[in-house]
Protein backbone atom coordinates (compact mmCIF):
# COMPACT_ATOMS: atom_id res chain seq x y z
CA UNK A 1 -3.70 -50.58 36.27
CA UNK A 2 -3.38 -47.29 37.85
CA UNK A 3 0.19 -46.71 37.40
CA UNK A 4 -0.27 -47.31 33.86
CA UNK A 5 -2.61 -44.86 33.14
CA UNK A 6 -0.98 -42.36 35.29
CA UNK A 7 2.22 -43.11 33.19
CA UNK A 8 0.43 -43.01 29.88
CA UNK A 9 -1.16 -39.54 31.00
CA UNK A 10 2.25 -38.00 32.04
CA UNK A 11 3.30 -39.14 28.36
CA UNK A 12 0.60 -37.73 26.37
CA UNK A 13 1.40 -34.14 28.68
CA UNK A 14 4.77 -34.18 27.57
CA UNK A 15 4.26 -34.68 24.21
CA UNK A 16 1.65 -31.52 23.95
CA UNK A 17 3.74 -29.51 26.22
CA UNK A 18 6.46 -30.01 23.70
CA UNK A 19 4.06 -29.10 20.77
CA UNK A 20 2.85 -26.04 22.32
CA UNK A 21 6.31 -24.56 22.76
CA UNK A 22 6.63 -21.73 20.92
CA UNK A 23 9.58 -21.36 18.40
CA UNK A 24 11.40 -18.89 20.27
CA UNK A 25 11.85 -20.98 23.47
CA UNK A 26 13.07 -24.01 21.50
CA UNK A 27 15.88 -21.50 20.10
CA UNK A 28 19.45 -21.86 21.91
CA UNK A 29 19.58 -19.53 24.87
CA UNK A 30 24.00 -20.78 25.68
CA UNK A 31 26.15 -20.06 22.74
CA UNK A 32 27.80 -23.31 22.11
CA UNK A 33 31.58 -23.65 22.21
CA UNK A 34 33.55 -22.68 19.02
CA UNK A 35 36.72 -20.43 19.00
CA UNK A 36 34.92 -18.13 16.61
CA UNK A 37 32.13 -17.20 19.28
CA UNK A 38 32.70 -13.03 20.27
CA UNK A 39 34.48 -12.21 17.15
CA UNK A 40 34.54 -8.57 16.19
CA UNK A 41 32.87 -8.27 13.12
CA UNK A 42 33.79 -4.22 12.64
CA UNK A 43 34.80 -3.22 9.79
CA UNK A 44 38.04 -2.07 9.57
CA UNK A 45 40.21 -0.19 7.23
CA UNK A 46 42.72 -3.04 6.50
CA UNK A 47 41.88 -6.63 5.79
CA UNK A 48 41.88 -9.02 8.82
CA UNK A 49 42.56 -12.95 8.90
CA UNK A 50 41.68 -14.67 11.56
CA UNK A 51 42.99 -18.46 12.20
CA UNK A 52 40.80 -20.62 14.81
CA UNK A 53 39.33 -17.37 16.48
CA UNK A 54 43.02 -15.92 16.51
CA UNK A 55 44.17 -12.55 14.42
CA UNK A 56 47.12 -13.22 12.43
CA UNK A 57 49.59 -10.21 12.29
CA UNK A 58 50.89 -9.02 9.13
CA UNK A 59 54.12 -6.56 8.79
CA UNK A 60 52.55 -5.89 5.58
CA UNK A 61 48.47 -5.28 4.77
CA UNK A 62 46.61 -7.68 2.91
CA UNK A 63 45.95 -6.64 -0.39
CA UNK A 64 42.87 -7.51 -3.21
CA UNK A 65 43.90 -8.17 -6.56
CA UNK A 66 41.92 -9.54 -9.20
CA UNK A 67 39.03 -10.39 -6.30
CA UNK A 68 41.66 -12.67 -4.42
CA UNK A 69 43.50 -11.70 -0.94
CA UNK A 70 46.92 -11.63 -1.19
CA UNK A 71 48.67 -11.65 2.27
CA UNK A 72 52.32 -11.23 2.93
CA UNK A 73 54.14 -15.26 2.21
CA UNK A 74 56.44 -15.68 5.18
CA UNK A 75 53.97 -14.75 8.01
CA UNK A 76 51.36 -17.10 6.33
CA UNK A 77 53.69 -19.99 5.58
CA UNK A 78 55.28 -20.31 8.85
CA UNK A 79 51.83 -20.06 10.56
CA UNK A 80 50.60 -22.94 8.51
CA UNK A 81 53.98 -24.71 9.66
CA UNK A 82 55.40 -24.51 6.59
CA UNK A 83 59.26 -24.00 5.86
CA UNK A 84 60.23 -21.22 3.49
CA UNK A 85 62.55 -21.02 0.61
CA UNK A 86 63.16 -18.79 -1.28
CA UNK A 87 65.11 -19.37 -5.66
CA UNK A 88 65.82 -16.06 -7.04
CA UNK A 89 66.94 -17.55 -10.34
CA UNK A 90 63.56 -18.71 -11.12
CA UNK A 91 61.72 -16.34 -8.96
CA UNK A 92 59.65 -19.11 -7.42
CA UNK A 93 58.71 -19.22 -3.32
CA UNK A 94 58.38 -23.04 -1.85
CA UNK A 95 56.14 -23.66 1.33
CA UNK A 96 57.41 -27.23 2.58
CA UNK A 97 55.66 -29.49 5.30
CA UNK A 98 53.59 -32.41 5.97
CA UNK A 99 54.41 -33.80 2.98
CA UNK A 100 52.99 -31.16 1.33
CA UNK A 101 55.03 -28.96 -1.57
CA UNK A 102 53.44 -25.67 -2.84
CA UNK A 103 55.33 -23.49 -5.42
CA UNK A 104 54.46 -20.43 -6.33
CA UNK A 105 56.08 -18.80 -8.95
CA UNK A 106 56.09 -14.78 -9.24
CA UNK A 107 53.17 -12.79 -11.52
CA UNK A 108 52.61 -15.97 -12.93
CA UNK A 109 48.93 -17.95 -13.36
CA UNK A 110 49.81 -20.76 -12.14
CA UNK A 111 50.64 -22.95 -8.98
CA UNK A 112 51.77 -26.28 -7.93
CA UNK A 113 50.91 -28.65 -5.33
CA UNK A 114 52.43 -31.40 -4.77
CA UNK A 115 53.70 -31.68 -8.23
CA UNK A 116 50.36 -30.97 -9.73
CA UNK A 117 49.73 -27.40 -11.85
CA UNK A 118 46.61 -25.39 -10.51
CA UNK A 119 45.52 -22.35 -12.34
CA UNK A 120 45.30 -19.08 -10.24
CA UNK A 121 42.66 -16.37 -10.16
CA UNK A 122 45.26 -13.83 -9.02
CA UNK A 123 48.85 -14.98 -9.15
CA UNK A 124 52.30 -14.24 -6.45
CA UNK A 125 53.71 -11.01 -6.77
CA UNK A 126 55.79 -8.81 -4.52
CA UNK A 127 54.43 -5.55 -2.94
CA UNK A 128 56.42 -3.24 -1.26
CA UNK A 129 58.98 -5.54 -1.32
CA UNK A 130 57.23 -8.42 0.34
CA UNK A 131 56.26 -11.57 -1.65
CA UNK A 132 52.50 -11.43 -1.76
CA UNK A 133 50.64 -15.03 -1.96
CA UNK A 134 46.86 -15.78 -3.07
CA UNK A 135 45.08 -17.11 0.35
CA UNK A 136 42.35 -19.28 -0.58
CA UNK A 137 44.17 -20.95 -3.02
CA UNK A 138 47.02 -21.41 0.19
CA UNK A 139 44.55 -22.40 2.86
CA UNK A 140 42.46 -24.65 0.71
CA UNK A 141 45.42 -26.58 -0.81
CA UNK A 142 46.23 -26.83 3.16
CA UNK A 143 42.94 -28.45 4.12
CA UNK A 144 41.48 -24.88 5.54
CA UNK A 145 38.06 -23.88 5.14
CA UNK A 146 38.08 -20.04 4.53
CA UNK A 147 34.98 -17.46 4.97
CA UNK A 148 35.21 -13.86 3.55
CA UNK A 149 32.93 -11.93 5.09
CA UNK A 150 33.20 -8.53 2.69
CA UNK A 151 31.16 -6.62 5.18
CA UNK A 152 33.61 -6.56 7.55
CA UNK A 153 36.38 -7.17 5.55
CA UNK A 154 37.34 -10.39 7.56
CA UNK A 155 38.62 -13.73 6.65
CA UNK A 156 38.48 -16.96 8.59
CA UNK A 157 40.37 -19.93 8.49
CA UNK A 158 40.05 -23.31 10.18
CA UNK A 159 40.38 -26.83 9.54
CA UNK A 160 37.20 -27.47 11.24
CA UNK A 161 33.98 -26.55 10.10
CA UNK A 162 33.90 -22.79 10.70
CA UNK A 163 30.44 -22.44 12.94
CA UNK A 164 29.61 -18.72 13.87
CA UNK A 165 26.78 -16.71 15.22
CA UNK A 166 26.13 -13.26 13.71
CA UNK A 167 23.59 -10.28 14.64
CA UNK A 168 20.04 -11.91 13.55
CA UNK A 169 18.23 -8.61 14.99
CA UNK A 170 15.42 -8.69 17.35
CA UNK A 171 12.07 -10.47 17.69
CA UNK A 172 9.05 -8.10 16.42
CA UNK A 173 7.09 -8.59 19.79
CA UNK A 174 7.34 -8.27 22.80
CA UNK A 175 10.16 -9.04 24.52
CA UNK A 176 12.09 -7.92 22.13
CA UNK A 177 15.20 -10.21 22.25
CA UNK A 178 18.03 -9.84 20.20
CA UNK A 179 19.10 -13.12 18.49
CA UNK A 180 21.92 -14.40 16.23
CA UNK A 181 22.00 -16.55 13.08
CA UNK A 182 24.41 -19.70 12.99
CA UNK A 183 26.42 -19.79 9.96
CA UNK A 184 28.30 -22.91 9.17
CA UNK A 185 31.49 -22.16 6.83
CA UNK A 186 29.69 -18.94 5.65
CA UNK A 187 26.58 -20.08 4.97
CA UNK A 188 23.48 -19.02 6.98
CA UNK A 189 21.30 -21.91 8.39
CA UNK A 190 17.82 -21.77 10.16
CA UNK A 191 19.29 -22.03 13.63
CA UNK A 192 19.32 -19.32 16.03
CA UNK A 193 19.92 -18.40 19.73
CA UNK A 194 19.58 -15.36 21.77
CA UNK A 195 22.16 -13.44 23.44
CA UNK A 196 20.46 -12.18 26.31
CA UNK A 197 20.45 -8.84 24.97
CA UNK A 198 16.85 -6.68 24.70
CA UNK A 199 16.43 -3.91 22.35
CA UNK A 200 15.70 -0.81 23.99
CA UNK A 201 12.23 -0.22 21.63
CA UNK A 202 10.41 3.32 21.62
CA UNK A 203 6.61 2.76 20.96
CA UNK A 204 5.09 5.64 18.94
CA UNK A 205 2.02 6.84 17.90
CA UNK A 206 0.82 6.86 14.01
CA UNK A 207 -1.70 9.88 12.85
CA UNK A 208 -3.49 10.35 9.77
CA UNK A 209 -5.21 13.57 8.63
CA UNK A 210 -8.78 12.83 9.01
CA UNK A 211 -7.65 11.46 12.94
CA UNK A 212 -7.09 7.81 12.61
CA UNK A 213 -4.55 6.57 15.07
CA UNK A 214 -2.02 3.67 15.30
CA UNK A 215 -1.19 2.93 18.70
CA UNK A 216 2.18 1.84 19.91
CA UNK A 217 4.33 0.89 16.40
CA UNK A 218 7.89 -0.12 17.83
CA UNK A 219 10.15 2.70 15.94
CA UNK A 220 11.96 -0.11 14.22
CA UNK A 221 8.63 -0.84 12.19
CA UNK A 222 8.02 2.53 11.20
CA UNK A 223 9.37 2.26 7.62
CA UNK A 224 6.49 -0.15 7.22
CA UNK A 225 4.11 2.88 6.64
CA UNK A 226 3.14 4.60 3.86
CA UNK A 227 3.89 9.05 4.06
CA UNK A 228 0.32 8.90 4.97
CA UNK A 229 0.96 8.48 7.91
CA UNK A 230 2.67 10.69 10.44
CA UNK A 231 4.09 11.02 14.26
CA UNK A 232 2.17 14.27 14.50
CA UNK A 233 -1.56 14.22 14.94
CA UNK A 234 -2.99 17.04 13.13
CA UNK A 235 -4.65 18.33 16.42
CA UNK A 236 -2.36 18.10 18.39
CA UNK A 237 -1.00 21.68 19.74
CA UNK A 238 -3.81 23.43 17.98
CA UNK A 239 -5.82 25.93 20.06
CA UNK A 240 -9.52 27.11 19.26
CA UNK A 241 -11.82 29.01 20.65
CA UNK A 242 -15.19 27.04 20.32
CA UNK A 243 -18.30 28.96 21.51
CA UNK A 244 -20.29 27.07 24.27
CA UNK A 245 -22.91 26.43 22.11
CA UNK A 246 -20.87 23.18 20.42
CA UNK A 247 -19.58 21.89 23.73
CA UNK A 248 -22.90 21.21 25.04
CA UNK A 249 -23.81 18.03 25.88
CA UNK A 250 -26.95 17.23 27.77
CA UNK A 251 -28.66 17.95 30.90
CA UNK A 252 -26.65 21.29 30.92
CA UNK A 253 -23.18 19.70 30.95
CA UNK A 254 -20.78 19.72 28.45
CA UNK A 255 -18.70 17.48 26.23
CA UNK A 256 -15.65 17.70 28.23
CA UNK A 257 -14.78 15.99 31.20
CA UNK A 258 -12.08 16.43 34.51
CA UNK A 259 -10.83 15.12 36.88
CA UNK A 260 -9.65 11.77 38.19
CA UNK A 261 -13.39 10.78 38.11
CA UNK A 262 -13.71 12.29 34.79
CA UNK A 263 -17.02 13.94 35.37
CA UNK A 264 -18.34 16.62 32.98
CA UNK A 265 -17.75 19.76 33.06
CA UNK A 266 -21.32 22.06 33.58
CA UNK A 267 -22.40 24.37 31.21
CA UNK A 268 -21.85 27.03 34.28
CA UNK A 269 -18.24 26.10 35.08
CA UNK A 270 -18.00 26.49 31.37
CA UNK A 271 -19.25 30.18 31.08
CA UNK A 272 -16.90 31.58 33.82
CA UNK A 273 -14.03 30.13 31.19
CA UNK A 274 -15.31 32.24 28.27
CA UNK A 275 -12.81 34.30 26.81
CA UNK A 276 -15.46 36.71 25.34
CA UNK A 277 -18.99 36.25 23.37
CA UNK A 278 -19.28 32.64 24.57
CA UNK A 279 -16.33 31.31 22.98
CA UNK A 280 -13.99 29.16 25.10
CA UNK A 281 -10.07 28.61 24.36
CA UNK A 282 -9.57 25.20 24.18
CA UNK A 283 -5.95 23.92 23.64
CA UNK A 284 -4.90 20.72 22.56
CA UNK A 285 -2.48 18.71 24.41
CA UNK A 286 -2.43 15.23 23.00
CA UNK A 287 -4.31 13.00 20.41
CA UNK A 288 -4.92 9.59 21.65
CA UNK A 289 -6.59 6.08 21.69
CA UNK A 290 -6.91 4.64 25.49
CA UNK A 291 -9.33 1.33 26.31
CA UNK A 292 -10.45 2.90 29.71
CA UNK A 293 -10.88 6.26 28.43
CA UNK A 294 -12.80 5.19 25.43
CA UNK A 295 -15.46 3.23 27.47
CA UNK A 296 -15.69 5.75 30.47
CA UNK A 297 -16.05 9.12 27.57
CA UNK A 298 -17.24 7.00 24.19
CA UNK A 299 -18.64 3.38 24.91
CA UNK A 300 -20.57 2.00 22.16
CA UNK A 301 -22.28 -1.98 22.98
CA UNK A 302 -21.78 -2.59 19.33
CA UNK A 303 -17.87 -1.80 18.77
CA UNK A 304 -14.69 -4.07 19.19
CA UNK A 305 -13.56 -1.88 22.00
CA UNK A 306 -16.78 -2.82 24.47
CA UNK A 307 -16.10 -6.51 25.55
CA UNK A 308 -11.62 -6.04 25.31
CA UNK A 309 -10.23 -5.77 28.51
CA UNK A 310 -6.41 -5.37 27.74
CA UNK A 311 -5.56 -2.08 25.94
CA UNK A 312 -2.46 -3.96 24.46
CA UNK A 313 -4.44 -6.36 21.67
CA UNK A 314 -5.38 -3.06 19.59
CA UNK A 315 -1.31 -1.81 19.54
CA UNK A 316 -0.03 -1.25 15.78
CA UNK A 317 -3.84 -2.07 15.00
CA UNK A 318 -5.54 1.35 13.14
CA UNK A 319 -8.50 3.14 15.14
CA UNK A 320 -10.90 5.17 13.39
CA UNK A 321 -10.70 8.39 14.23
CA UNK A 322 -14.13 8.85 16.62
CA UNK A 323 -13.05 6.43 18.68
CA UNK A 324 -9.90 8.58 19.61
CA UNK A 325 -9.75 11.34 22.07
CA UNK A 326 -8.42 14.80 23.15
CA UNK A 327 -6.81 15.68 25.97
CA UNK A 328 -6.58 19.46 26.20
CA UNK A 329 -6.43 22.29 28.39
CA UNK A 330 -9.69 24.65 28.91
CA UNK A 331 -9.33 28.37 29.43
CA UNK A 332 -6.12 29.14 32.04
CA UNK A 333 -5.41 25.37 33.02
CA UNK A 334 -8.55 23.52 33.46
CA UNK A 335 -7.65 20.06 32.17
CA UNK A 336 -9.79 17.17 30.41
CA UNK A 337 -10.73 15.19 27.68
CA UNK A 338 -13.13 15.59 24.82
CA UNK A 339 -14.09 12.37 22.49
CA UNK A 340 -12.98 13.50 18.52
CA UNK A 341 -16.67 12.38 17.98
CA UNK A 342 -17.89 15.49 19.83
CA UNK A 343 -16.25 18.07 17.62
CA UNK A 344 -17.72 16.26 14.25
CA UNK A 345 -19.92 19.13 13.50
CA UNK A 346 -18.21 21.32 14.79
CA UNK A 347 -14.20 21.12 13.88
CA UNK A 348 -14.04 17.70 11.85
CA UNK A 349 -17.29 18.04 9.74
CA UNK A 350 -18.95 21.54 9.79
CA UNK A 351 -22.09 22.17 7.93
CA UNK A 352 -21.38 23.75 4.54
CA UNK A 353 -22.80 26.81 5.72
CA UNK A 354 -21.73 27.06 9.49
CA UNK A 355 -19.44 30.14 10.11
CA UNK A 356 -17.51 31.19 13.90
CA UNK A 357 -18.64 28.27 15.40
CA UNK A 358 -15.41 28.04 16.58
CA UNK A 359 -12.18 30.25 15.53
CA UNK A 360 -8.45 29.75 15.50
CA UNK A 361 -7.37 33.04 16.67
CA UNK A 362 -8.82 34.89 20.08
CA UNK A 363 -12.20 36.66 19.18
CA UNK A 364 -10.47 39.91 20.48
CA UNK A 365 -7.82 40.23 17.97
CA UNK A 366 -9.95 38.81 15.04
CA UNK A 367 -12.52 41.71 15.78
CA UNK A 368 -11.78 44.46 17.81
CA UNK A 369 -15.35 45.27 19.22
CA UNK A 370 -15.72 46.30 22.86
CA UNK A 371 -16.88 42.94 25.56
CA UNK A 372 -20.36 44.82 25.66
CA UNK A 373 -20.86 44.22 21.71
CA UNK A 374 -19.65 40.79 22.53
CA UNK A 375 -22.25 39.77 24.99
CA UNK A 376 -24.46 41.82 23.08
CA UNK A 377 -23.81 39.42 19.97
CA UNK A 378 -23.99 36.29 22.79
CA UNK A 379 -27.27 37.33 24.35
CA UNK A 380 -29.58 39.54 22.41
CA UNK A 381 -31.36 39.23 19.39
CA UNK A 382 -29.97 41.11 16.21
CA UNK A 383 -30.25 44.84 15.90
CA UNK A 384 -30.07 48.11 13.80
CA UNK A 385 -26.57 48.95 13.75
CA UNK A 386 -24.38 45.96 14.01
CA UNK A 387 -22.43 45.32 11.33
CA UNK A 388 -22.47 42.48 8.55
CA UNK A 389 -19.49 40.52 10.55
CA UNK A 390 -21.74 41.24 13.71
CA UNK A 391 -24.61 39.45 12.29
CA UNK A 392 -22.40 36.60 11.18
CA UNK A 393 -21.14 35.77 14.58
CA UNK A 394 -24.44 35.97 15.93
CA UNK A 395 -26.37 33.88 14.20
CA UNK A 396 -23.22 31.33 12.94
CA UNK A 397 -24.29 30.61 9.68
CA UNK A 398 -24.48 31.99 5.88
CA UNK A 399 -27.17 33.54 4.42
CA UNK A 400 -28.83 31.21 1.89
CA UNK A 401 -29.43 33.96 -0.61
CA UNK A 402 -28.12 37.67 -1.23
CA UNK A 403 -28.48 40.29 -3.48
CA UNK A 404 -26.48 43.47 -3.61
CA UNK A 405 -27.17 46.73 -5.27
CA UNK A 406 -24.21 49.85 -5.68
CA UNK A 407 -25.58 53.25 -6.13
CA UNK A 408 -23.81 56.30 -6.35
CA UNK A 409 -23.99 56.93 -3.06
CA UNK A 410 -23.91 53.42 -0.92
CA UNK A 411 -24.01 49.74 -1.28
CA UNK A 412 -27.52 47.88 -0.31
CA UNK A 413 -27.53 44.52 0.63
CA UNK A 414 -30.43 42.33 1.01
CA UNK A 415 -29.61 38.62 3.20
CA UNK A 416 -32.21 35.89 3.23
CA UNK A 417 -32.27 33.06 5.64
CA UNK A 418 -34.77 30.51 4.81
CA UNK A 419 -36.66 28.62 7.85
CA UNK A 420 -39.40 26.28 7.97
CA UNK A 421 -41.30 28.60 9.76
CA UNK A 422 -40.63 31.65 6.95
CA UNK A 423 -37.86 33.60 5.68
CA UNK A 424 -36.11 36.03 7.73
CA UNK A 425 -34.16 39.05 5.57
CA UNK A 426 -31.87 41.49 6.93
CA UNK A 427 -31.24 44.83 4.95
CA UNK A 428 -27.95 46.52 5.01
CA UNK A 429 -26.56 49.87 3.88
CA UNK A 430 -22.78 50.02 3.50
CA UNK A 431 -22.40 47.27 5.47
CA UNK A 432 -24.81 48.35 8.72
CA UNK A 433 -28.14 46.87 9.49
CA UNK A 434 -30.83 49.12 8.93
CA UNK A 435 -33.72 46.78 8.94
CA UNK A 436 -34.81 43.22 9.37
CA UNK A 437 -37.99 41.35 8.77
């Protein structure tokens, strides 16, 4: 009773084992025997026939006319075993054998076998002094089936079904195998095998504008894409200088973080970095989505990310953009990464009226004040005497109203900035502050 069931188990395995076998492993992985198996399917400049996997030489080139290959009539009659004659008078050429007669007469239509009259599509004719002869109409009347493969300007010949295997291409996952098509007498069927051959795939990034990512598209899938869609992140080798102020984080450390341990840089580390005025170069090195980085520097309990453990399930799948992440270079070769979501207000999505919160060309050459007006403008309130621009990078931000007046002698300027605690106006003459309230 035992036995039994054990044997009726070991069945029902088999059968699901067999179901469960994916496609690709039930395809053919030994070329089966046929003397067309390695032909060279290269195009070349003259026409090629071969004969049960075996080129047939020609003194002369094959020729088209009228669509039809003609091919030079004493090569191909005696390698069909056929004897040759040849009647001058009526200008006809006999092939002879196997009880089989075939007549052609010259630059004329028509054929005979055996007696019988067959119209041609191209008729005999003699090229370069050789006697040129139709093939297919030849090989068929012979029992040969015949492919024409115009690609490669190649014809086959065989009295057997002609099986081949031609380039399929290569599977669109992983491991990339290359596999080949069976044709039977020209004709493509649904059975394949693979040759043992992997493609050699490049995996490449996809960027958008506004910072989405594609991870890891194979480069043979990149004509998939719409233009939208690029192999250069738009951040990528960009440098800014971002004043500490927008690289804060919390409990006086900031947004980026170093290190094999990836801990945060402190707001103190960050000041000794400052170029001048509290602005910090920061230089892009690469645009990216990682798993391990995105839960050690982003983590979110509510996103698709938390709970995945394999990096590879979200390749050629599109990541919004605050879920990628910089990695860049602070000052003189600090380096780290900074979450895109970190630099929303501050490079991505700026309030309307934000202004130098961060620049894209050193603070020294886009004003040339001395470093004691810069950490002036860092650390001190606004005073009589600094300029218009001064005031800008101070307080970051556009006045919400202004009114200007020309006289004959200077140009007055009144800016307000509107607070919930009360309006604060600055008064300037020709451009200098000369009051405030």
């Amino acid at each position: 009773m035992f036995v039994g069931v054990k044997k009726l188990i070991a069945t029902v395995l088999s059968i699901l084992i067999v179901m469960i076998l994916p496609t690709s492993v039930q395809a053919q992985t030994i070329p089966s025997e046929s003397p067309f198996d390695g032909i060279d399917y290269t195009r070349s400049e003259a026409i090629r026939v071969v004969i049960d996997g075996e080129d047939l030489q020609f003194d002369v080139a094959p020729r088209i006319s009228g669509g039809r290959t003609l091919v030079p009539m004493r090569a191909i009659f005696e390698e069909f075993g056929l004897e040759v004659s040849w009647n001058e008078e009526e200008r006809t050429v006999t092939g002879e054998g196997e009880g089989l007669v075939v007549r052609f007469e010259i630059d004329s239509n028509q054929a005979t076998v055996n007696g019988l009259v067959h119209t041609l599509d191209a008729p005999a004719t003699i090229i370069d002094g050789r006697t040129m002869v139709p093939l297919r109409f030849l090989s068929e009347a012979l029992g040969y089936n015949v492919v024409w493969i115009a690609d490669s300007q190649l014809i086959l010949l065989s009295r057997e079904p002609i099986i081949e295997w031609r380039y399929g291409g290569f599977e669109e996952a992983k491991p990339y195998r290359e596999y080949e098509y069976k044709y039977y007498n020209g004709e493509v069927t649904s059975e394949y095998r693979y040759t043992g051959t992997f493609k050699d795939v490049e995996h490449l990034n996809l960027y958008r504008k506004d910072g989405r990512i594609i991870p890891n598209v194979p480069d043979f899938k990149l004509d998939e894409y719409s233009y939208q869609w690029s192999q250069k992140s738009p951040f990528t080798g960009k440098t800014w200088w971002i004043h500490r102020d927008q690289l804060e984080g919390s409990r006086s450390l900031s947004i980026i973080r170093t290190g094999e341990t990836l801990e945060p840089l402190t707001m103190g580390e960050l000041e000794d970095m400052e170029t001048v005025g509290g602005y910090v170069r920061i230089s892009v090195q690469d645009h990216l989505f990682d798993l391990q980085l995105w839960k050690e520097l982003i983590g979110s309990s509510g996103s698709k990310f938390a709970s995945a453990i394999n990096s590879e399930i979200f390749d050629e799948t599109e990541i919004p953009a605050y879920d990628t992440i910089l990695r860049v270079t602070v000052g003189d070769g600090v380096d780290g990464y900074i979450p895109l979501v970190a630099l929303r207000k501050t490079i991505i999505e700026p309030e309307k009226d934000r202004i130098y919160i961060y620049l894209e060309r050193d603070p020294t050459t886009l004003f040339t004040w001395d470093r004691m007006t810069w950490n002036r403008l860092d650390r001190e309130l606004p005073w009589v005497g600094m300029t218009s621009d001064m005031l800008l990078v101070k307080l970051k931000e556009s006045p919400d109203q202004t009114a200007k007046i020309t006289t004959e002698f200077s140009v007055l300027e009144l800016w307000v900035y509107q607070h919930e605690y009360g309006d604060v106006i600055y008064y300037f003459d020709d451009g200098v502050l000369v009051n405030m309230w």
